[in-house]
N, C-alpha and C. Protein backbone atom coordinates (compact mmCIF):
# COMPACT_ATOMS: atom_id res chain seq x y z
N UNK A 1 175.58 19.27 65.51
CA UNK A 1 175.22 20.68 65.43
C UNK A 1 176.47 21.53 65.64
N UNK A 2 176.18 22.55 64.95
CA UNK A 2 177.35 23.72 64.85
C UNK A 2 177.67 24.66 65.58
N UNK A 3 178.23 24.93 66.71
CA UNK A 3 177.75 26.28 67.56
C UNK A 3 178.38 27.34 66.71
N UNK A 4 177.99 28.61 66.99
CA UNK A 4 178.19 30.12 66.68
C UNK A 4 180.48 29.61 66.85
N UNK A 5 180.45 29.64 67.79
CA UNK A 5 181.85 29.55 68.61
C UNK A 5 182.75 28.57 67.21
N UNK A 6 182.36 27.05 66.94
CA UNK A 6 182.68 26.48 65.92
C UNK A 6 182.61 27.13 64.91
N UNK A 7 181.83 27.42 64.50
CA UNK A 7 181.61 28.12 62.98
C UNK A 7 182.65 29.30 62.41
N UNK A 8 182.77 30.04 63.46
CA UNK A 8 183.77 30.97 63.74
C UNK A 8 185.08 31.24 63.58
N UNK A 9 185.23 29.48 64.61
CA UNK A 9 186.82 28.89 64.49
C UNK A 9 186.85 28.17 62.84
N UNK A 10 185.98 27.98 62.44
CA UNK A 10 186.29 27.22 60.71
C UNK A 10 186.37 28.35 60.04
N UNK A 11 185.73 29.23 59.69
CA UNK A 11 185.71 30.17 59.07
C UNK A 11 187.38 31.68 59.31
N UNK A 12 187.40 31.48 60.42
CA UNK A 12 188.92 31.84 60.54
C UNK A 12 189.96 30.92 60.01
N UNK A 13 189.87 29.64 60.02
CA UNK A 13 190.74 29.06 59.26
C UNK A 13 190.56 29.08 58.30
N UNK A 14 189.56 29.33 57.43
CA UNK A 14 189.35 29.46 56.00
C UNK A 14 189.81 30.60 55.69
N UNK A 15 189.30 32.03 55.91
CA UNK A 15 190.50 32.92 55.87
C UNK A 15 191.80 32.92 56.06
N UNK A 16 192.68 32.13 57.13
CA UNK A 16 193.60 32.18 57.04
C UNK A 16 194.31 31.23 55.70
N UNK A 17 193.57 29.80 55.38
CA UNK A 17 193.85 29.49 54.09
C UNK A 17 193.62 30.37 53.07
N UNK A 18 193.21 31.07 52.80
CA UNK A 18 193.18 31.64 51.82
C UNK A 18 191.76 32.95 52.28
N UNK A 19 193.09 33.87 51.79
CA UNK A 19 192.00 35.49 52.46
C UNK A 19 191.21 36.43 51.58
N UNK A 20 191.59 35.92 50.11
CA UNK A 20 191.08 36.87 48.68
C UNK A 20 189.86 36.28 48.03
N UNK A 21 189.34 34.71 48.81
CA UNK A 21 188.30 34.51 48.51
C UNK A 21 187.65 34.62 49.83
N UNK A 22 185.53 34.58 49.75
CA UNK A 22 185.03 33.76 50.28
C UNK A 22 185.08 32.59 50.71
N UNK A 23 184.68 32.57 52.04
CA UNK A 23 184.86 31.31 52.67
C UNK A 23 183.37 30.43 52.73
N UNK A 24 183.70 29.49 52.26
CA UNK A 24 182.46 28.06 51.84
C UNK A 24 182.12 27.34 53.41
N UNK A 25 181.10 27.02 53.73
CA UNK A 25 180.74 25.56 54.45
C UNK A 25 179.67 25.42 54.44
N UNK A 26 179.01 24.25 55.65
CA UNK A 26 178.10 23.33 54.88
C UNK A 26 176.93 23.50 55.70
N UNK A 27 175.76 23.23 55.05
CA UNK A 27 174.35 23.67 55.73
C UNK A 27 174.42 23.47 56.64
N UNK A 28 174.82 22.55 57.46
CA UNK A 28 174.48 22.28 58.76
C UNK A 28 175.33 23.28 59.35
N UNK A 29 176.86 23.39 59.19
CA UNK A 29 177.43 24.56 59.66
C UNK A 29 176.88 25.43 59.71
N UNK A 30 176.10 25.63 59.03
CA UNK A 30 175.71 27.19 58.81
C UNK A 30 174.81 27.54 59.55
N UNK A 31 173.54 26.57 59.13
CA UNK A 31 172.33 26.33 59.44
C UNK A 31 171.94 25.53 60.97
N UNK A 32 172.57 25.07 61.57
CA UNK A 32 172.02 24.19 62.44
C UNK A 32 171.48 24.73 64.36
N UNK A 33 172.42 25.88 64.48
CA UNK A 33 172.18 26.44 65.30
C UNK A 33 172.08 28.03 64.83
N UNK A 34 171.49 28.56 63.77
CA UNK A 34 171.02 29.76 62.84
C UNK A 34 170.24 30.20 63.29
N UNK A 35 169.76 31.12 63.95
CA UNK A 35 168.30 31.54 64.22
C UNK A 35 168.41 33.50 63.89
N UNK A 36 169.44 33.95 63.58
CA UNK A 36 169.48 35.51 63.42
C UNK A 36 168.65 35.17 61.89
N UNK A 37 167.79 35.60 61.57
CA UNK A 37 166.72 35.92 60.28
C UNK A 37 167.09 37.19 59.51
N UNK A 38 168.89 37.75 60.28
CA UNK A 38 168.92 39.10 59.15
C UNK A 38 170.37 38.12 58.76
N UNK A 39 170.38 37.19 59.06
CA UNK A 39 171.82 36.36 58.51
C UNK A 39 172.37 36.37 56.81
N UNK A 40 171.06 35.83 56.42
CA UNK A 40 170.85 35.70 54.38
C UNK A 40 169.82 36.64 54.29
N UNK A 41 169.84 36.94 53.26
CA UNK A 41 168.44 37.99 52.04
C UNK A 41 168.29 38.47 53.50
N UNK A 42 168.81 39.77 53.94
CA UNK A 42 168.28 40.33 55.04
C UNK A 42 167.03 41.62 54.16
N UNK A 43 167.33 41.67 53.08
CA UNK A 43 166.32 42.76 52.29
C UNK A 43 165.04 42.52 52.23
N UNK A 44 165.37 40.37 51.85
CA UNK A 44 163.53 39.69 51.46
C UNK A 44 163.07 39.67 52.78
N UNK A 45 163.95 39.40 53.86
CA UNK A 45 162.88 38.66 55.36
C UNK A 45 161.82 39.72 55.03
N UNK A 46 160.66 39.21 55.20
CA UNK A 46 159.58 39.93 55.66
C UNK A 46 158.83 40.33 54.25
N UNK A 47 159.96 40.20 53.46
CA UNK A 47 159.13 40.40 51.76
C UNK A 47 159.04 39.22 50.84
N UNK A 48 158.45 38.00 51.49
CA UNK A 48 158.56 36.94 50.82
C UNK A 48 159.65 35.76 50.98
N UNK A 49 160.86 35.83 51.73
CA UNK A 49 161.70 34.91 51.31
C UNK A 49 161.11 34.38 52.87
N UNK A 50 161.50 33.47 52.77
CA UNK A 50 160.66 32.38 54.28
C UNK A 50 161.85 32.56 55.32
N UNK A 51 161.47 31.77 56.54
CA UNK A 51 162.19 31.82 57.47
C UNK A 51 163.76 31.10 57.80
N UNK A 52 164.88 31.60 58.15
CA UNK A 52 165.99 30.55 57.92
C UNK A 52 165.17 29.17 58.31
N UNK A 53 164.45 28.82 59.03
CA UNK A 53 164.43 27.34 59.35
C UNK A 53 163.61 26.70 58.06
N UNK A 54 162.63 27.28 57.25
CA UNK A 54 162.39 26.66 56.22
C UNK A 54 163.52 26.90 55.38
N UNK A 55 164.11 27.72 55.00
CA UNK A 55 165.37 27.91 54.23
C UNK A 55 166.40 26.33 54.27
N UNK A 56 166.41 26.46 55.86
CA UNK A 56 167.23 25.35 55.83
C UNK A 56 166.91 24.06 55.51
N UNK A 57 165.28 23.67 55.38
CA UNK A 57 164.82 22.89 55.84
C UNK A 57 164.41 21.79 53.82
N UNK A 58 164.05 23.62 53.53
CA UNK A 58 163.83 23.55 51.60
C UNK A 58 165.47 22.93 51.12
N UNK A 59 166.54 23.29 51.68
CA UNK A 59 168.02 22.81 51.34
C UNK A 59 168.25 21.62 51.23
N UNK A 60 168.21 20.89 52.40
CA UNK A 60 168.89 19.98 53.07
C UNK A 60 168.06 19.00 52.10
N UNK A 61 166.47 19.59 51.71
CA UNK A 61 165.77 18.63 50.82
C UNK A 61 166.43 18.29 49.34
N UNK A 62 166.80 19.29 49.05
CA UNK A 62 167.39 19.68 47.67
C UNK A 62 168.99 19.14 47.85
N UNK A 63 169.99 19.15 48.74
CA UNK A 63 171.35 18.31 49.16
C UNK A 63 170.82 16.65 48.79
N UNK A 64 169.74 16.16 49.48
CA UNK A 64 169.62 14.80 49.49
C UNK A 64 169.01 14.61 48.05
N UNK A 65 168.77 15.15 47.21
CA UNK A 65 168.58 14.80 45.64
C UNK A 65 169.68 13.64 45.15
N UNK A 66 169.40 12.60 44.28
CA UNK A 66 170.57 11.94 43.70
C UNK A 66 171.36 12.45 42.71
N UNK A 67 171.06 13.65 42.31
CA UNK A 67 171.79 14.35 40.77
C UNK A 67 172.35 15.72 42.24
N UNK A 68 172.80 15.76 43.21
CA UNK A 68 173.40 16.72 44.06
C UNK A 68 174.17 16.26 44.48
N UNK A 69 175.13 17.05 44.69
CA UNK A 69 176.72 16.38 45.19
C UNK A 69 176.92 17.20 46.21
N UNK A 70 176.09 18.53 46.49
CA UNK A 70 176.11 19.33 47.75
C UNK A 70 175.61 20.31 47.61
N UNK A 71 175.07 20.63 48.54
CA UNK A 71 175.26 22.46 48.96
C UNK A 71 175.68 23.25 49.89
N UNK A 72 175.83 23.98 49.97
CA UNK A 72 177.02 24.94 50.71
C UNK A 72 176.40 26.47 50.94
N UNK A 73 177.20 26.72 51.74
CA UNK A 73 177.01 27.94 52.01
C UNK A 73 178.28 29.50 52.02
N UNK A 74 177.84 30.43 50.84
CA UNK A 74 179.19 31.34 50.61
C UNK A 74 178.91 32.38 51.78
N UNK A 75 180.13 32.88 52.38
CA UNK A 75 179.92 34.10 53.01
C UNK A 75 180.27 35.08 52.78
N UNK A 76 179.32 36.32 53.05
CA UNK A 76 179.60 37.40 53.01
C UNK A 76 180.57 38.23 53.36
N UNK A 77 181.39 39.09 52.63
CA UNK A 77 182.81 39.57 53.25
C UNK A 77 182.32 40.18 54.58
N UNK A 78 181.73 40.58 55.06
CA UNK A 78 181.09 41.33 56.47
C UNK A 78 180.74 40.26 57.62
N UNK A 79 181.08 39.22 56.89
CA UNK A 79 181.13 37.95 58.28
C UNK A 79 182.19 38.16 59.30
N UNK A 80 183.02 38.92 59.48
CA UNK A 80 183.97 39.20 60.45
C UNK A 80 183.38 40.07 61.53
N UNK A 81 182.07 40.22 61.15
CA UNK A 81 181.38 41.71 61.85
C UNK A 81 181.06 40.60 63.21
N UNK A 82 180.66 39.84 63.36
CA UNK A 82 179.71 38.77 64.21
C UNK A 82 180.85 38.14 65.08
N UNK A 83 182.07 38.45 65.01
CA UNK A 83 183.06 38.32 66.25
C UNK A 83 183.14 39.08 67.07
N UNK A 84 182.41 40.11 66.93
CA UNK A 84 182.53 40.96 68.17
C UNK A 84 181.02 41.35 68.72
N UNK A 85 180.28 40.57 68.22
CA UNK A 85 178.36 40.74 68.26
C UNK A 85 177.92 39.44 68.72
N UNK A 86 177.22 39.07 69.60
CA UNK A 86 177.11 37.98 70.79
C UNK A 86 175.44 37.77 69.87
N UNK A 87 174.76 38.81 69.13
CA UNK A 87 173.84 39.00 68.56
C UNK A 87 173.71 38.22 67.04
N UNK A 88 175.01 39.00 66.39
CA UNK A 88 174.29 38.31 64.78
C UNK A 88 175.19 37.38 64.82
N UNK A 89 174.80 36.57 63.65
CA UNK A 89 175.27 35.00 62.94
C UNK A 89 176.19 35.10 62.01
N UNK A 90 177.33 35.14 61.38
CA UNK A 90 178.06 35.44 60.02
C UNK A 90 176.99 35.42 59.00
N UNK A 91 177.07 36.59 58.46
CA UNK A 91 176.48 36.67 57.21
C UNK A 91 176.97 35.93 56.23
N UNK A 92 176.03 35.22 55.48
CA UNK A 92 175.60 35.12 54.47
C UNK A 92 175.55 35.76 53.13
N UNK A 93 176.31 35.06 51.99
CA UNK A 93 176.30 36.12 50.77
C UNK A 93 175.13 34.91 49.70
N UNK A 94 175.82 34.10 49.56
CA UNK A 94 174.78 33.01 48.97
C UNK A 94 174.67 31.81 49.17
N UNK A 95 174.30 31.21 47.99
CA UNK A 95 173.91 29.40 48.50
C UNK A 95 174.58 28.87 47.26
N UNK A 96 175.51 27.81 47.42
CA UNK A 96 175.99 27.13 45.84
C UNK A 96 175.46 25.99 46.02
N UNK A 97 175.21 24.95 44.71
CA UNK A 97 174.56 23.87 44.61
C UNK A 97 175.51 22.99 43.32
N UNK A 98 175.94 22.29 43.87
CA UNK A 98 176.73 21.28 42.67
C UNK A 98 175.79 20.26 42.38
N UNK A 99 175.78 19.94 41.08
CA UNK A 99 174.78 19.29 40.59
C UNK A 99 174.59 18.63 39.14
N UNK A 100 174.31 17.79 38.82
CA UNK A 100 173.67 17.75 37.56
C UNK A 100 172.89 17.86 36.69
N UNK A 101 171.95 18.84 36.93
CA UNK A 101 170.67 18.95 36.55
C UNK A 101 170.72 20.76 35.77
N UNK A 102 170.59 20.52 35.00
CA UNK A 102 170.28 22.25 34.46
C UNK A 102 170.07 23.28 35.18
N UNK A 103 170.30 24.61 34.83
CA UNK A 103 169.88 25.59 35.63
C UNK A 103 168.88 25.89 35.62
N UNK A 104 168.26 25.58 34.38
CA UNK A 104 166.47 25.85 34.58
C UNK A 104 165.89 24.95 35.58
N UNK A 105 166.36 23.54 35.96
CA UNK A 105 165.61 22.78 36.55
C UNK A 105 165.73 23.31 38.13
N UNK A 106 167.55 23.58 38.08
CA UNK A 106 167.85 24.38 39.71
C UNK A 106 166.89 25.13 40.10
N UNK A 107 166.53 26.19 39.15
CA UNK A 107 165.61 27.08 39.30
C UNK A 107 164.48 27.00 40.06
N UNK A 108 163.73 25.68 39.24
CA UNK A 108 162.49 25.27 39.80
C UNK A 108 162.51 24.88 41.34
N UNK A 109 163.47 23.80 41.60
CA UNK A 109 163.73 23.95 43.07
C UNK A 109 163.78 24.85 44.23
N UNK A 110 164.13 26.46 43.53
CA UNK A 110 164.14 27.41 44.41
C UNK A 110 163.43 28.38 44.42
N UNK A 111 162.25 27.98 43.93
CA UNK A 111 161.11 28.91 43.49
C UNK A 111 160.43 29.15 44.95
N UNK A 112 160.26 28.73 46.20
CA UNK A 112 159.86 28.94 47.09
C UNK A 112 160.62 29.68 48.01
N UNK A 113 161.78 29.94 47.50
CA UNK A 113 162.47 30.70 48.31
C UNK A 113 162.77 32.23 48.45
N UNK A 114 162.22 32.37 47.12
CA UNK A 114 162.10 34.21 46.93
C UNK A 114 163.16 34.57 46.55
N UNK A 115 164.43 33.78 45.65
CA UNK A 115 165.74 34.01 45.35
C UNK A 115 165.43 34.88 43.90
N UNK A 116 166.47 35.81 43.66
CA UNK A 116 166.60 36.68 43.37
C UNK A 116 167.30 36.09 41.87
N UNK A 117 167.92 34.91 41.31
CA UNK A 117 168.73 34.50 40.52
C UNK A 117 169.90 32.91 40.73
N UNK A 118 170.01 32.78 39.72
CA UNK A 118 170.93 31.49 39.99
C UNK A 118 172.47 32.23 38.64
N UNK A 119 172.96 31.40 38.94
CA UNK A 119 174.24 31.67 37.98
C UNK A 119 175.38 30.72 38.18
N UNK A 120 175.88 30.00 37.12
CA UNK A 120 177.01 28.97 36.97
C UNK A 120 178.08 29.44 37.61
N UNK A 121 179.17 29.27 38.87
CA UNK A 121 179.97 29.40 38.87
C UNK A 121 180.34 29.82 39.94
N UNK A 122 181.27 30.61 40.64
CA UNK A 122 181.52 31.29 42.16
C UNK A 122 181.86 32.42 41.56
N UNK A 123 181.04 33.63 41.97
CA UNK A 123 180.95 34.63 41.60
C UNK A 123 181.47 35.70 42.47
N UNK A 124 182.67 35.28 43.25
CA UNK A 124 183.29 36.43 44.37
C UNK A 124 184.76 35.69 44.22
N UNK A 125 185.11 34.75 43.34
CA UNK A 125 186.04 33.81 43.52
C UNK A 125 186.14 32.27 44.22
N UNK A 126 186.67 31.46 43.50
CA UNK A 126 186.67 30.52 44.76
C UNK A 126 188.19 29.85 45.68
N UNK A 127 187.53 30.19 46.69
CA UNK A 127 188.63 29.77 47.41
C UNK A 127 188.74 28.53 47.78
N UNK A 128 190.36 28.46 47.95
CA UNK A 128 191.20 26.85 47.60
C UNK A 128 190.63 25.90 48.05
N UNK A 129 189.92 26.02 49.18
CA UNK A 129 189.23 24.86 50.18
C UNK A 129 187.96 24.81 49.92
N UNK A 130 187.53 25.38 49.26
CA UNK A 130 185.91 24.95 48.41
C UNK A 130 186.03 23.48 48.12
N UNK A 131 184.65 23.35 48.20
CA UNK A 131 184.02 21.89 47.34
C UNK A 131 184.24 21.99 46.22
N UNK A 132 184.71 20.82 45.51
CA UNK A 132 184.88 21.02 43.71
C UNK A 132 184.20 19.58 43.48
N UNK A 133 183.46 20.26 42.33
CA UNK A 133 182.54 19.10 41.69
C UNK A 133 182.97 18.10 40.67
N UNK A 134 182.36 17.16 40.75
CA UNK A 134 183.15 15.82 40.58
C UNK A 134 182.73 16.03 38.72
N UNK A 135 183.09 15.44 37.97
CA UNK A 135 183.22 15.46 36.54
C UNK A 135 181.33 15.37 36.15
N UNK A 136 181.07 15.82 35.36
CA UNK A 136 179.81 16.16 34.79
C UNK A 136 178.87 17.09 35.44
N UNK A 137 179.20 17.37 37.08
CA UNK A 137 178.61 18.46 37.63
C UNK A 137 179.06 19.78 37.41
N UNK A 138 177.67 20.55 37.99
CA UNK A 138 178.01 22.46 37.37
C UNK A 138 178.05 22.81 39.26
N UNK A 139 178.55 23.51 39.22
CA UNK A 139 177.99 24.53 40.59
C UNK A 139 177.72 25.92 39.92
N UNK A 140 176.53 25.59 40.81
CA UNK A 140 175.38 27.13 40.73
C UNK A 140 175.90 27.90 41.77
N UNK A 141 175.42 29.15 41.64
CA UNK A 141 175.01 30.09 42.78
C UNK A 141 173.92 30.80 42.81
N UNK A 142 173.38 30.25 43.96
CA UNK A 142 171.65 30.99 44.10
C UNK A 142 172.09 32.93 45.01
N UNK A 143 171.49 33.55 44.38
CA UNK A 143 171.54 34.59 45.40
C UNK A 143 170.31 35.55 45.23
N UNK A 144 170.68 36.44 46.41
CA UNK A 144 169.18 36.56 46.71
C UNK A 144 169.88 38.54 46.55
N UNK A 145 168.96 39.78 46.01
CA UNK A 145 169.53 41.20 45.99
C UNK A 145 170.64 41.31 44.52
């Protein structure tokens, strides 16, 4: 498990590797000690998108697929806000999914989640220390607003 404190210290090193992208890590990082519910889709909570712990829980199902090579978690440029807030969690901008399977099929997978869209690619940039997908996989990005 990930504490707030860890997560923090990775994610500062990811900025310091590289500061013009988003910084990537991995469900469990993200997710494992998560409990702020305005972390991701702070717009859906309460309008359909489920709770981070099913969030996390619908993921980790969809990671252990055999056509998945991962999923991850992008952050929101406003994740720097939560170093000085004992309260919130680094925000959350989206969810990427490397994979082999179509985007229509991605789709279907995330139909319980109240996501807002999928789209091929890293859509804020990707930075150097991202996951890169192994030959025949796409990375998606699910986002939610």
């Amino acid at each position: 498990m990930t504490t707030k404190i860890e997560l923090l210290a990775k994610l500062n090193a990811l900025f310091d590797a590289d500061p013009d992208a988003p910084p990537v890590v991995t469900l469990d990082e993200y997710f494992s000690e998560n409990d702020d519910e305005e972390s991701i889709a702070p717009n859906n909570w309460g309008f359909g998108r489920p709770s981070i712990k099913l969030i996390y829980q619908h993921l980790q199902d969809i990671a252990a697929r055999t056509d998945v090579q991962g999923v991850y978690v992008g952050l929101h440029d406003e994740w720097p806000e939560s170093l000085d807030d004992d309260e919130l969690w680094p925000a959350a901008e989206n969810i990427h999914i490397i994979t082999t399977a179509p985007q229509s099929e991605v789709e279907t997978w995330l139909e319980a989640l109240e996501i807002d869209g999928v789209s091929a690619g890293w859509p804020y940039g990707e930075h150097k220390l991202s996951p890169k997908p192994q030959a025949d996989y796409t990375l998606y990005t699910i986002f939610w607003d």
